[in-house]
PDB file of N, CA and C in Angstrom:
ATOM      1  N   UNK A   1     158.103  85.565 114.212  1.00  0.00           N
ATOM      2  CA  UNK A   1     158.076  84.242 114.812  1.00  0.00           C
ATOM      3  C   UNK A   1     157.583  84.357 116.255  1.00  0.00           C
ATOM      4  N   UNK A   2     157.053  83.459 117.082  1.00  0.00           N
ATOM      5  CA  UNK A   2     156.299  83.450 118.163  1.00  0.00           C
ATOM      6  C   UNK A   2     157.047  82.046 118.522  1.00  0.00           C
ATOM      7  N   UNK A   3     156.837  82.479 119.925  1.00  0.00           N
ATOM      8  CA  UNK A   3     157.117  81.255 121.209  1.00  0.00           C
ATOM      9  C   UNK A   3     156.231  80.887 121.459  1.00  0.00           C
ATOM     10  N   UNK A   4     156.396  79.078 121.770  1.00  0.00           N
ATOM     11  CA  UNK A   4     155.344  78.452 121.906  1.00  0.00           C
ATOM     12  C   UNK A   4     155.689  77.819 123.449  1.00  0.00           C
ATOM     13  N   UNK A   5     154.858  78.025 124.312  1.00  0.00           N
ATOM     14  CA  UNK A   5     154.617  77.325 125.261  1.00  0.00           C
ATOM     15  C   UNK A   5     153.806  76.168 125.801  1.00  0.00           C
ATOM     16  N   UNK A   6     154.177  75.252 126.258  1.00  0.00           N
ATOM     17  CA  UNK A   6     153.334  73.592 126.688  1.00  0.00           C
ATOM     18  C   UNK A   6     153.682  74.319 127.849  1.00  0.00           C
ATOM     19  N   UNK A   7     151.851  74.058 128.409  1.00  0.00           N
ATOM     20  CA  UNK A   7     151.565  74.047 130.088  1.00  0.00           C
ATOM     21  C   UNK A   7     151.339  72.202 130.607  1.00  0.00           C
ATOM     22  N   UNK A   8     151.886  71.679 131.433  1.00  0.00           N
ATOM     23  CA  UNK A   8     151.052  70.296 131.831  1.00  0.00           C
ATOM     24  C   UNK A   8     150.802  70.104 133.386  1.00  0.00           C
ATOM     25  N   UNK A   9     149.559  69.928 133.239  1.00  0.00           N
ATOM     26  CA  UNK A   9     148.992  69.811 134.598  1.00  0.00           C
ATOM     27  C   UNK A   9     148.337  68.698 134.785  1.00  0.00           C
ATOM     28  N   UNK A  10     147.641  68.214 136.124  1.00  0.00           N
ATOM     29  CA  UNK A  10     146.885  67.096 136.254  1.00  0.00           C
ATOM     30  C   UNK A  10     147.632  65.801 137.094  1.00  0.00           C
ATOM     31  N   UNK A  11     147.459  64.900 136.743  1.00  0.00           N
ATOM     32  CA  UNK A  11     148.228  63.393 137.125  1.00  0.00           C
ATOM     33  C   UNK A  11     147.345  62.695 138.173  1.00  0.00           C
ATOM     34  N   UNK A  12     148.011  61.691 138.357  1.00  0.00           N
ATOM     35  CA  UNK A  12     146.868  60.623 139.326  1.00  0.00           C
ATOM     36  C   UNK A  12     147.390  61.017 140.742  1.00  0.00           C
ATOM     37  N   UNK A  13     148.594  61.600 141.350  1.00  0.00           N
ATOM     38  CA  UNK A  13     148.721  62.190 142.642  1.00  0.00           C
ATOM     39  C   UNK A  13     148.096  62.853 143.406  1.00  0.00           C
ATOM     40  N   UNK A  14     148.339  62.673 144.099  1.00  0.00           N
ATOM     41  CA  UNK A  14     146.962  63.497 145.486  1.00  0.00           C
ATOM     42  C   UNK A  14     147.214  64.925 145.310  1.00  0.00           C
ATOM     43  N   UNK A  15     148.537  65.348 144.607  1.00  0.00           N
ATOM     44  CA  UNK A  15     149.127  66.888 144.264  1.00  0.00           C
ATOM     45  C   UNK A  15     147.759  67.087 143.060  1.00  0.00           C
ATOM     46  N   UNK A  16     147.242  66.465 142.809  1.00  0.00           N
ATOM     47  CA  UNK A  16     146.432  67.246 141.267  1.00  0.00           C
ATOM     48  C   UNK A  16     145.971  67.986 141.283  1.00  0.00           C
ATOM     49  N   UNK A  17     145.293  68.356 142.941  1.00  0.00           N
ATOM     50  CA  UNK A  17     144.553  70.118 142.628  1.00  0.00           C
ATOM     51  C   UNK A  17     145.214  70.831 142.505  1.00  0.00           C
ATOM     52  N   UNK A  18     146.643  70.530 142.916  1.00  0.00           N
ATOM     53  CA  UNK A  18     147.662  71.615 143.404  1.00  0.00           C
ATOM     54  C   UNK A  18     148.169  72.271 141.720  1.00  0.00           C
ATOM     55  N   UNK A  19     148.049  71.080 140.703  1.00  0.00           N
ATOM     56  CA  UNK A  19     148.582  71.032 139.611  1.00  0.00           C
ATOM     57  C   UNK A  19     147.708  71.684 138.809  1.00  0.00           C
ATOM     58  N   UNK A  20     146.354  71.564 139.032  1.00  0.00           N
ATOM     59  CA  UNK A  20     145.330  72.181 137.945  1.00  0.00           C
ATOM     60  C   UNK A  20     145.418  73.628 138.008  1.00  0.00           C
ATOM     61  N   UNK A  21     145.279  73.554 139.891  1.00  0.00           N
ATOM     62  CA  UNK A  21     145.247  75.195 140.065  1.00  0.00           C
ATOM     63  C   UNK A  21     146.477  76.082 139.761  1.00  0.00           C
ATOM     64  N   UNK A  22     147.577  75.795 139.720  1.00  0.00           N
ATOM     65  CA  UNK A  22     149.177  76.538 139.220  1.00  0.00           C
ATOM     66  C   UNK A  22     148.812  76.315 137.519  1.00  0.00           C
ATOM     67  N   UNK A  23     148.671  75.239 137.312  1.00  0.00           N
ATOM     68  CA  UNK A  23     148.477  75.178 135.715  1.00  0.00           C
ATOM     69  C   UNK A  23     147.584  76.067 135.284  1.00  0.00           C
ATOM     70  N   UNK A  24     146.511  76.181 135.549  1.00  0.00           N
ATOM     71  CA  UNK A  24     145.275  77.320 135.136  1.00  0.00           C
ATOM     72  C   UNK A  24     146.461  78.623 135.535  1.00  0.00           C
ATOM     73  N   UNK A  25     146.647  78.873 136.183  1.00  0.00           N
ATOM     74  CA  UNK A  25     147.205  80.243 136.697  1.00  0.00           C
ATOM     75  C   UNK A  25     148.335  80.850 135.355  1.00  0.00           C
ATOM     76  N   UNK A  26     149.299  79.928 135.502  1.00  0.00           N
ATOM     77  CA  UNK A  26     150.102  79.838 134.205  1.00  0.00           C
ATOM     78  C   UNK A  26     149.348  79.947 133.312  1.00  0.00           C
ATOM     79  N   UNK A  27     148.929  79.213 132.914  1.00  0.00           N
ATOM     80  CA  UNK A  27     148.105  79.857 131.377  1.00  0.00           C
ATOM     81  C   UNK A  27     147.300  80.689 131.142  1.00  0.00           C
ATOM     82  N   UNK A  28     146.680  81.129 132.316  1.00  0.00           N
ATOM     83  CA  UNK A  28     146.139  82.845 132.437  1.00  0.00           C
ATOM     84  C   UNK A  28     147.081  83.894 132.054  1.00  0.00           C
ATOM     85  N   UNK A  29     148.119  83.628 132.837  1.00  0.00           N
ATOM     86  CA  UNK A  29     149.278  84.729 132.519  1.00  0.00           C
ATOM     87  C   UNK A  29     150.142  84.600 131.489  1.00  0.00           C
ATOM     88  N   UNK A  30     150.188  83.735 130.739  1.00  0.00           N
ATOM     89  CA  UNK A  30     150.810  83.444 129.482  1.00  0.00           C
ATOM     90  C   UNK A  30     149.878  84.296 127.946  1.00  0.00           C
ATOM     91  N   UNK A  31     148.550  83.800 128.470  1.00  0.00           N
ATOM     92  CA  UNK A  31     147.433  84.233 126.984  1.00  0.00           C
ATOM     93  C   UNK A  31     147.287  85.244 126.888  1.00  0.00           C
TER      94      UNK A  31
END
């Protein structure tokens, strides 16, 4: 059996680069 992980990034906040770029990062190190 395997773990499944949800990454979510993005949104309409002025934070969104902040969110893409941690989100990409996370899912680099997850795959």
């Amino acid at each position: 059996m395997t773990d499944k992980i949800a990454v979510l990034l993005g949104g309409t906040s002025a934070e969104r680069e902040v969110s893409l770029n941690s989100g990409a990062a996370g899912v680099s190190r997850t795959a």
